[in-house]
Structures are given as structure tokens and as C-alpha cells.
C-alpha atoms as a PDB file:
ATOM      1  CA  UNK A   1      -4.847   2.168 -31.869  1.00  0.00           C
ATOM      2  CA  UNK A   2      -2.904   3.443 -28.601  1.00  0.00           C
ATOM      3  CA  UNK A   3       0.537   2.105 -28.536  1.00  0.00           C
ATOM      4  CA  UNK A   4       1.424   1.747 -25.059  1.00  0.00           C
ATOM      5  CA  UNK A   5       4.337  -0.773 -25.368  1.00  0.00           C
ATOM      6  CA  UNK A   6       6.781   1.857 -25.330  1.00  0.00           C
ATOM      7  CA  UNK A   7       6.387   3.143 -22.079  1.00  0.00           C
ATOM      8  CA  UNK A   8       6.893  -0.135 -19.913  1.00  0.00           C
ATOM      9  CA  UNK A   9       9.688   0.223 -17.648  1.00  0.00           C
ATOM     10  CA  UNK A  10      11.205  -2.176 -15.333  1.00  0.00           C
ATOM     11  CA  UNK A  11       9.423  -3.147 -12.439  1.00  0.00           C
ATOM     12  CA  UNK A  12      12.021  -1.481  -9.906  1.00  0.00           C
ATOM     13  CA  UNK A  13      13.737   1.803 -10.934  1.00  0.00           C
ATOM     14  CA  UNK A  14      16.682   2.751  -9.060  1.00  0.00           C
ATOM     15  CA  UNK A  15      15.819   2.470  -5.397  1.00  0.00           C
ATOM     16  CA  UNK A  16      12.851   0.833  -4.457  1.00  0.00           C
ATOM     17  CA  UNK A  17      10.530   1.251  -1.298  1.00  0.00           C
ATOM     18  CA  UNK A  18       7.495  -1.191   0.470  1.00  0.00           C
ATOM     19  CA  UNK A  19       4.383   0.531   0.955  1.00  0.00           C
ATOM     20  CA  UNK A  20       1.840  -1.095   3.178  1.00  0.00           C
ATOM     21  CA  UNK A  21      -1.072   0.286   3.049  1.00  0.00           C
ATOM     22  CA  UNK A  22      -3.636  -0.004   6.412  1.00  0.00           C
ATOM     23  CA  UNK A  23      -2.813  -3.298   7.149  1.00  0.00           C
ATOM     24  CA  UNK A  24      -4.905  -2.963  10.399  1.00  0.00           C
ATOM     25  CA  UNK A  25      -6.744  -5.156  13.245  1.00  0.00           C
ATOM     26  CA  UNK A  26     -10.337  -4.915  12.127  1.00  0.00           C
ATOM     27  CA  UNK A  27      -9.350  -6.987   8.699  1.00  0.00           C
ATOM     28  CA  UNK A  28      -9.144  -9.863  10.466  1.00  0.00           C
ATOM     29  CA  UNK A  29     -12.184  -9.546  12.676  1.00  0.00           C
ATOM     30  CA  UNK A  30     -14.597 -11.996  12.241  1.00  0.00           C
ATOM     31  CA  UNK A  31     -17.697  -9.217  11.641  1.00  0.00           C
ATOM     32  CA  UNK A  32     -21.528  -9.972   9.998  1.00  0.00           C
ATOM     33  CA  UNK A  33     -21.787  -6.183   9.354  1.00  0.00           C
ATOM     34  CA  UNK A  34     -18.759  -3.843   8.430  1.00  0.00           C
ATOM     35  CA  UNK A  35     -18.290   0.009   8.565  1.00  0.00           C
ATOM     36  CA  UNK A  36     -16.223  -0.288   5.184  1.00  0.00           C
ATOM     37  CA  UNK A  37     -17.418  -2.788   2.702  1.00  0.00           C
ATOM     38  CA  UNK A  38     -14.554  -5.853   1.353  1.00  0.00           C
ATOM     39  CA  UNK A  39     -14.396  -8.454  -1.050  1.00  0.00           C
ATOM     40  CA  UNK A  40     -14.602 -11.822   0.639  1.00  0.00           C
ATOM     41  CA  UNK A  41     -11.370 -12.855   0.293  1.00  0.00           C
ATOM     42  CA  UNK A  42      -9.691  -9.454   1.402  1.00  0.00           C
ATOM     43  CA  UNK A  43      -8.490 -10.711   5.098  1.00  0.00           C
ATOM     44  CA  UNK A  44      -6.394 -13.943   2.801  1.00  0.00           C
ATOM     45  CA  UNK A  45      -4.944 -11.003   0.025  1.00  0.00           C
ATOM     46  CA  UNK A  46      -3.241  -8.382   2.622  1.00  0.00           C
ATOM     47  CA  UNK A  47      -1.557 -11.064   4.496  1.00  0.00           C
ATOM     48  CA  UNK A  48       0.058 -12.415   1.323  1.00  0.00           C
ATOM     49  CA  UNK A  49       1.934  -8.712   1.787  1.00  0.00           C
ATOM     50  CA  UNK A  50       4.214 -10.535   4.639  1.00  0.00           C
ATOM     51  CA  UNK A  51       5.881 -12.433   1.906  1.00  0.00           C
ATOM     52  CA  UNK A  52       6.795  -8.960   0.460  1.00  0.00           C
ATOM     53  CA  UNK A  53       7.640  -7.487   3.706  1.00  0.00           C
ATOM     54  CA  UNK A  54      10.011 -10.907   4.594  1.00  0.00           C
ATOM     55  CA  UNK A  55      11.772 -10.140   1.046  1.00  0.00           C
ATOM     56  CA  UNK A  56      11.865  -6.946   1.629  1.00  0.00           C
ATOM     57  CA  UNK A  57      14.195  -7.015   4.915  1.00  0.00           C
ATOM     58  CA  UNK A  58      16.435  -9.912   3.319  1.00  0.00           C
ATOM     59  CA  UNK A  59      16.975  -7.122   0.492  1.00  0.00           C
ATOM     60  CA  UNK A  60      17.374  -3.984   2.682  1.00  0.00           C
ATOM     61  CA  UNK A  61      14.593  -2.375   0.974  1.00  0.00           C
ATOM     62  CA  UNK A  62      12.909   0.172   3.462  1.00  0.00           C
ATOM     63  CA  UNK A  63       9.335  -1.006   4.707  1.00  0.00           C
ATOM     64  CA  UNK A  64       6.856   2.356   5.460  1.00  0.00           C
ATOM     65  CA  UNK A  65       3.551   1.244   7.217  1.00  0.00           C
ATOM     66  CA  UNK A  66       0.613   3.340   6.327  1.00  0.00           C
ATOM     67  CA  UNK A  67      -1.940   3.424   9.336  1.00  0.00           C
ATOM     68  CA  UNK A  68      -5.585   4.862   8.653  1.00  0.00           C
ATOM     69  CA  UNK A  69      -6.562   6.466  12.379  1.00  0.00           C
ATOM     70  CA  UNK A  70      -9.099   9.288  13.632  1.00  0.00           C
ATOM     71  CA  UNK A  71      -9.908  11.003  16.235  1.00  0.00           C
ATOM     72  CA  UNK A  72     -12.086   9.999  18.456  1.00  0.00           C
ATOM     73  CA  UNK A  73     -14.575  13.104  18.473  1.00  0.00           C
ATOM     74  CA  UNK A  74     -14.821  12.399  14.760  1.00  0.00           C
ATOM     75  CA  UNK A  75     -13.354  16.256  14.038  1.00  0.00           C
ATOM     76  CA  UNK A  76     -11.082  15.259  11.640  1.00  0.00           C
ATOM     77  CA  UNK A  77     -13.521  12.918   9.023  1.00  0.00           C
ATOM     78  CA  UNK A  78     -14.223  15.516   6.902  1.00  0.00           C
ATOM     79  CA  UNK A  79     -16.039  14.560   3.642  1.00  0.00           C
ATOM     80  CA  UNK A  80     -14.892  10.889   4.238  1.00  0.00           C
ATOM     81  CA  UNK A  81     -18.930   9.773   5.817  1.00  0.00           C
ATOM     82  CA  UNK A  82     -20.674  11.456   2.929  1.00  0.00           C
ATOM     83  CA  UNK A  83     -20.142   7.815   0.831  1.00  0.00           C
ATOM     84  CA  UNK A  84     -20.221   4.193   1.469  1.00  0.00           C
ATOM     85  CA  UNK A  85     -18.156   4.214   4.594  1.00  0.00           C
ATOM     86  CA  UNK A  86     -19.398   4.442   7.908  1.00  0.00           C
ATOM     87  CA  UNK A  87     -17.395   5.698  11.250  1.00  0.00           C
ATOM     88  CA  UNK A  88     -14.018   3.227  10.967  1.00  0.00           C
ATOM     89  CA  UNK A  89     -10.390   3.727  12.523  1.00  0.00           C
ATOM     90  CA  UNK A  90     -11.233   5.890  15.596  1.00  0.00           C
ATOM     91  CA  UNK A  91      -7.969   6.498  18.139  1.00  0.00           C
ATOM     92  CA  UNK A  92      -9.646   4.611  20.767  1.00  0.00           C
ATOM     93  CA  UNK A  93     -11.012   1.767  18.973  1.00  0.00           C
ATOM     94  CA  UNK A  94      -8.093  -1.297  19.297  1.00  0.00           C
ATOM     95  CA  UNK A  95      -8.826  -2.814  15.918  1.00  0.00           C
ATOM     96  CA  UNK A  96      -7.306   0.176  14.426  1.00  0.00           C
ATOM     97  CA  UNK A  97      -4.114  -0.614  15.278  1.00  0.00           C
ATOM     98  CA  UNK A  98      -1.924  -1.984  12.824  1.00  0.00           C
ATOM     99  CA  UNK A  99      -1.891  -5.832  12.586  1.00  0.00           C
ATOM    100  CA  UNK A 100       1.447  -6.072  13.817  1.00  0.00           C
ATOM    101  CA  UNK A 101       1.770  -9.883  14.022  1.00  0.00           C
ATOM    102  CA  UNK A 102       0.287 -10.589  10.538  1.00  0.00           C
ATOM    103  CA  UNK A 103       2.905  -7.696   8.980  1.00  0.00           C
ATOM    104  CA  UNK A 104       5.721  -8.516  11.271  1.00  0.00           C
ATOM    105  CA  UNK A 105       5.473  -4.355  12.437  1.00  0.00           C
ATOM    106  CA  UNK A 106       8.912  -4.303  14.652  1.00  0.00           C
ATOM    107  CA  UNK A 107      10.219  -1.475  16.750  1.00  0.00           C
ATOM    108  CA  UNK A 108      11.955   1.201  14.656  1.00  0.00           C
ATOM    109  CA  UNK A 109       9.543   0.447  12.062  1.00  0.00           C
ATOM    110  CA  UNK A 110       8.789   3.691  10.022  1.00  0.00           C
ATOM    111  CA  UNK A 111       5.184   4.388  10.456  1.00  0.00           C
ATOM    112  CA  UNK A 112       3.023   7.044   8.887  1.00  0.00           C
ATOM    113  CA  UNK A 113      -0.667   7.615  10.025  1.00  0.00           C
ATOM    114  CA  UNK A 114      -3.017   9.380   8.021  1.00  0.00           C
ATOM    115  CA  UNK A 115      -6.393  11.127   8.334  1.00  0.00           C
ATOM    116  CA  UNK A 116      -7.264  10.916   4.610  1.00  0.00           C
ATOM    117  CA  UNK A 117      -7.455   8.076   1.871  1.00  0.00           C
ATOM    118  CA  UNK A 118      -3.659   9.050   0.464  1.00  0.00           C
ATOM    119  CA  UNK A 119      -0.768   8.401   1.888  1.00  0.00           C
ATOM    120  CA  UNK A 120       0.969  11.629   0.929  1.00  0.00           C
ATOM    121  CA  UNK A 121      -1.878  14.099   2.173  1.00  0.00           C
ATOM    122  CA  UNK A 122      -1.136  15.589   4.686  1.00  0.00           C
ATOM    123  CA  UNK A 123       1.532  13.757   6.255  1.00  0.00           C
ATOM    124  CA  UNK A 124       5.639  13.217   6.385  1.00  0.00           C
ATOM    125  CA  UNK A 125       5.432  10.651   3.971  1.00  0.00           C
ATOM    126  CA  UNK A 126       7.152  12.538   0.866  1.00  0.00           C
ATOM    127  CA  UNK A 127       9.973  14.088   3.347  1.00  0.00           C
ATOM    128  CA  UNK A 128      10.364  10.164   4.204  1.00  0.00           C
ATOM    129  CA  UNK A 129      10.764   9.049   0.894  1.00  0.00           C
ATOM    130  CA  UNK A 130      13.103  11.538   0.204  1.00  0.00           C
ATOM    131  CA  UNK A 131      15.204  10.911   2.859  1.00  0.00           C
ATOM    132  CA  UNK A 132      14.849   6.962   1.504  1.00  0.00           C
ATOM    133  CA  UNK A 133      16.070   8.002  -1.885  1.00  0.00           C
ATOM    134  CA  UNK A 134      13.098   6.272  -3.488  1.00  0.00           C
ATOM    135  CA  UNK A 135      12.382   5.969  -6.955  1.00  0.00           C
ATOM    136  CA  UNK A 136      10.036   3.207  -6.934  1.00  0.00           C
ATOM    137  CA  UNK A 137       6.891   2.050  -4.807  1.00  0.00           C
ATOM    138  CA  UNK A 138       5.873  -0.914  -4.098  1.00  0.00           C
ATOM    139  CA  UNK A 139       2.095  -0.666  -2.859  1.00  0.00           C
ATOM    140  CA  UNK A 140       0.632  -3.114  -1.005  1.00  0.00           C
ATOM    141  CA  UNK A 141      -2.848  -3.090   1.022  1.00  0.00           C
ATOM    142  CA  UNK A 142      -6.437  -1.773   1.225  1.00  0.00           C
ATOM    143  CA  UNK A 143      -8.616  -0.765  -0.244  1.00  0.00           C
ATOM    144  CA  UNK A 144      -7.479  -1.284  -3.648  1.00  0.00           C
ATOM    145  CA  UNK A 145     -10.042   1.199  -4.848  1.00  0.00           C
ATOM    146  CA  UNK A 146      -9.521   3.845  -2.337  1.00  0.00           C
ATOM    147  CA  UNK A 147      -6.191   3.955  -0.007  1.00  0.00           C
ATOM    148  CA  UNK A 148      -4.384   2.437  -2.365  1.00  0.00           C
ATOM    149  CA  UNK A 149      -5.710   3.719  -5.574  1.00  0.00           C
ATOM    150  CA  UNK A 150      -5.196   7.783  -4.136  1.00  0.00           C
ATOM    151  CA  UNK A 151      -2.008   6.772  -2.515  1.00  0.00           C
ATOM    152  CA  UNK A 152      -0.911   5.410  -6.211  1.00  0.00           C
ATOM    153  CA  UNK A 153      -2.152   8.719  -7.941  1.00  0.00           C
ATOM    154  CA  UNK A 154      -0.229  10.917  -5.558  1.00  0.00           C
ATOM    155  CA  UNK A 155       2.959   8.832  -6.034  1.00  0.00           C
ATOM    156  CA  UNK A 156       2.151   9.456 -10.147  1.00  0.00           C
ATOM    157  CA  UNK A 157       1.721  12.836  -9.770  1.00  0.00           C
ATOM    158  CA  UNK A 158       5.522  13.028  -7.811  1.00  0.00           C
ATOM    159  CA  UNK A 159       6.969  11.310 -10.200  1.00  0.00           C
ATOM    160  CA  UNK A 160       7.662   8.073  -8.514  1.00  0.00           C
ATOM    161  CA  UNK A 161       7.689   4.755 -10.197  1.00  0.00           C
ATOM    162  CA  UNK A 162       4.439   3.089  -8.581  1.00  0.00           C
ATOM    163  CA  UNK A 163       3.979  -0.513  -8.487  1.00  0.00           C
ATOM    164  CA  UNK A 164       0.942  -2.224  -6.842  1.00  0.00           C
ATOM    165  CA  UNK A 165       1.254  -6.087  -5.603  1.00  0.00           C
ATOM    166  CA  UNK A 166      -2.360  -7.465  -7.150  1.00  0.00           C
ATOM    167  CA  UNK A 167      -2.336 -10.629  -5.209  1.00  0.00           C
ATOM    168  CA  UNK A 168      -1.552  -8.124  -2.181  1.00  0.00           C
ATOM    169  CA  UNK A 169      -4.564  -5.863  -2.651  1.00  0.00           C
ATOM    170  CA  UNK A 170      -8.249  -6.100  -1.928  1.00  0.00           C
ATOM    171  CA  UNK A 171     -11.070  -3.824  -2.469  1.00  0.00           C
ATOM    172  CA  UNK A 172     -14.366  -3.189  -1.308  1.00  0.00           C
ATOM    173  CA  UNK A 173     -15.729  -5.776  -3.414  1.00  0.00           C
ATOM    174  CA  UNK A 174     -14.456  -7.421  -6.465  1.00  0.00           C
ATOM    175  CA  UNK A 175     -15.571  -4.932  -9.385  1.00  0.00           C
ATOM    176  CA  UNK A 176     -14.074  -1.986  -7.600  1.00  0.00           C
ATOM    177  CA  UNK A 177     -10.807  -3.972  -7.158  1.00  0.00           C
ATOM    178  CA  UNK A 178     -10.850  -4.692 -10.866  1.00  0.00           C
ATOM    179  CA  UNK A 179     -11.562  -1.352 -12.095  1.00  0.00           C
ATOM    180  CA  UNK A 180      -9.213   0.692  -9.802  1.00  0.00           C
ATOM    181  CA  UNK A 181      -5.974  -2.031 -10.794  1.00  0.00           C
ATOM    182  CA  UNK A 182      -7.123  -0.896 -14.036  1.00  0.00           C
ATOM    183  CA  UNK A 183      -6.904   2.913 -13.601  1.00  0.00           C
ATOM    184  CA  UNK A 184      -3.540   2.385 -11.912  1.00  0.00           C
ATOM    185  CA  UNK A 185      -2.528   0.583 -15.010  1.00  0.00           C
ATOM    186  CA  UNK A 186      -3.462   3.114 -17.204  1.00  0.00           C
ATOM    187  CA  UNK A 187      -1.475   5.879 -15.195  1.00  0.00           C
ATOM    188  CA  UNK A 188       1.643   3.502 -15.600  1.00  0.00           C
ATOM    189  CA  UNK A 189       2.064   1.054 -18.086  1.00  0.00           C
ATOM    190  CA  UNK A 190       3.523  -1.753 -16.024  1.00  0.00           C
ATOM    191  CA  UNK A 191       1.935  -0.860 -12.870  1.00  0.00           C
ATOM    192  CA  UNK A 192       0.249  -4.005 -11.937  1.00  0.00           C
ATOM    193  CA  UNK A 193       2.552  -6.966 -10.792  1.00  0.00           C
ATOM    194  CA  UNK A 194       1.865  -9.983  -9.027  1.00  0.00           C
ATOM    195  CA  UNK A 195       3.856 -11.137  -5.696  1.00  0.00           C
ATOM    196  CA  UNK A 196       6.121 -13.528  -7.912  1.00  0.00           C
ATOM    197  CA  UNK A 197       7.573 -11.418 -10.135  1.00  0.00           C
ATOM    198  CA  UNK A 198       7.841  -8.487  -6.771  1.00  0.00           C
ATOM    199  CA  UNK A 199       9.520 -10.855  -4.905  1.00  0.00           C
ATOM    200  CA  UNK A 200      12.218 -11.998  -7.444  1.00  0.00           C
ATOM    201  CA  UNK A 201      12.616  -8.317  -8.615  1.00  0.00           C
ATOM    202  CA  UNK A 202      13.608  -7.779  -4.868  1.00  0.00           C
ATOM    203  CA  UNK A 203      15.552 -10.403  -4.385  1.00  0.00           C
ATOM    204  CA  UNK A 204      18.107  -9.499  -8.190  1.00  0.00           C
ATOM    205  CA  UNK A 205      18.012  -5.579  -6.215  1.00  0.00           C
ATOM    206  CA  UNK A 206      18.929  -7.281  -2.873  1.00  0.00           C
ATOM    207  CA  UNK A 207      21.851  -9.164  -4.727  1.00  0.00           C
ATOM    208  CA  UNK A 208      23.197  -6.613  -6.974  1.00  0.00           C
ATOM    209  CA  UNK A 209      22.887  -4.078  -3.856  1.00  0.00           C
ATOM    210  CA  UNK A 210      25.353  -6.444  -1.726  1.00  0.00           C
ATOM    211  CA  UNK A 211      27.321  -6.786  -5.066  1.00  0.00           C
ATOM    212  CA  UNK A 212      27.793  -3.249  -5.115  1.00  0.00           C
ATOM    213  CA  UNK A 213      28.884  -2.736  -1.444  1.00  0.00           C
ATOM    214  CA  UNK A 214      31.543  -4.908  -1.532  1.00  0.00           C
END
């Protein structure tokens, strides 16, 4: 038998950071037909993410919003049409804009886009976090099985403590979801939390922060 008990750490390791994860319009378009498949409940899950993002500001723990967006003359795709998905998040298509309303997206707002599932490739994201000081990520978004499960892996593979938000999440349909909170709980014993125990983790870092300060 694996003993895995050993390796749990606490949900937030030294500094913490918000990750939300292509929060965009076209989630909560009402749509018969879909170029990326969800679960039926997936609109409902990524807006529970504003309770973390409220928290989050009360605590002064950094928000980064992750934007999925392409070009427009499809160059930049890549392998991404060769599976399930169909042509999504085009530049000049306005339900790829972050739902700013739902998230609370402000002005001076740090924003990464990407042209890939993961958050890290090929964009500032790791020079941001670095600049953040953060030890531990808080993921929050869609798909659980893709965009958040590669951004997860690439955090793993840095060395970051990576947390993901299940209530938060939603996949392309409910297996997927299942399996990929799994695989993220294998990487990182501990890895799965739900928006309760985020939100009171943030709010003992938020107090022991202000603690410190003064």
C-alpha cells in the first residue's frame, strides 16, 4: 500500500496567488451547439470563483486572470483543432472577452492571455509570479480537464504549491472533470479543496498578513 499521508501540506504555503482560469463571455451564452464541449452545470461552477476573487481582495492576495484568445486568421491554433474542440476564442469574436462583470475584472487587473491550454506556455506568467513572490496557487476555472489541468502540471513542474477550487472548476463533461481533479491530486497530495476551506484559508493569511504589518 502507497502511503501518501505524509506528503499533505497546508493548503497555502507562504504566499499565496488567485488563478482564474478563462473565465470568458461565451460561458454564459445561452448556445444549443458549442465549439468546446461542458458539463451542464459549468456556467453555475466558474461563477462560484467570485467568492474567491471577493476574499481574495479583502486578503491582499494578488488576482492573475488567465484569458484564452486567437488570432483571427487562425495562425496561431496549432495542434489545438486536431481533438474535440472546434474554432473557439478568436480576437474578433466578443464572447472571448473575459466575463468581467461575473469576475469583478477591474482596471489594473493583471491579465495574462494565452494561445495554448497552460498558463505558463508561452507567456509572462512565471516572470509575474515571481515578481508576486508566490508560493502557492490557487486555480480556479475551465476546463478542469484541459486549461486548468496543464496550467496545474506546469505550476508542479516549477515547484509551486498548486491548489485547485473543485466547486470552482468545470470540465467538458462530468467524467473528464472527475478524472483530471484526480490526476491533479495525485501530483499533490492535498491538491483538491473546496471553496470553504479556500476561503477561510484566505481569510487566517489575510489576518495574520495585517498582523504582521503592524
Amino acid at each position: 500500500m502507497t502511503d501518501t499521508g505524509t506528503h499533505k501540506r497546508r493548503l497555502i504555503e507562504g504566499r499565496p496567488a488567485l488563478i482564474v482560469i478563462d473565465i470568458q463571455q461565451s460561458a454564459f451564452v445561452e448556445k444549443e451547439v458549442r465549439s468546446i464541449p461542458h458539463m451542464p452545470d459549468y456556467a453555475e461552477r466558474v461563477a462560484r470563483t467570485r467568492f474567491a476573487i471577493d476574499r481574495a481582495r479583502e486578503a491582499g492576495i494578488p488576482i492573475v486572470f488567465i484569458q484564452e484568445i486567437h488570432r483571427a486568421d487562425l495562425v496561431d491554433f496549432g495542434r489545438e483543432l486536431d481533438g474535440s474542440e472546434d474554432i473557439h476564442c478568436l480576437d474578433n469574436n466578443p464572447e472571448t472577452a473575459l466575463a468581467k462583470e461575473v469576475i469583478d475584472f477591474r482596471d489594473g487587473d493583471y491579465l495574462v492571455q494565452k494561445r495554448r491550454y497552460s498558463a505558463f506556455y508561452g507567456t509572462d506568467l512565471e516572470i509575474l509570479l515571481r515578481g508576486l513572490g508566490a508560493d502557492t496557487l490557487l486555480l480556479t476555472g475551465g476546463l478542469t480537464d484541459v486549461c486548468v489541468h496543464y496550467t496545474f502540471v506546469d505550476g508542479h513542474q516549477g515547484d509551486y504549491f498548486c491548489r485547485v477550487i473543485e466547486d470552482c472548476v468545470a470540465g467538458s463533461g462530468q467524467e473528464a472533470h472527475e478524472a483530471a481533479l484526480r490526476a491533479m491530486e495525485y501530483l499533490q497530495t492535498g491538491a483538491r479543496r473546496s471553496l470553504d476551506e479556500v476561503l477561510a484559508a484566505m481569510e487566517s493569511y489575510g489576518l495574520s498578513a495585517a498582523a504582521a504589518a503592524e
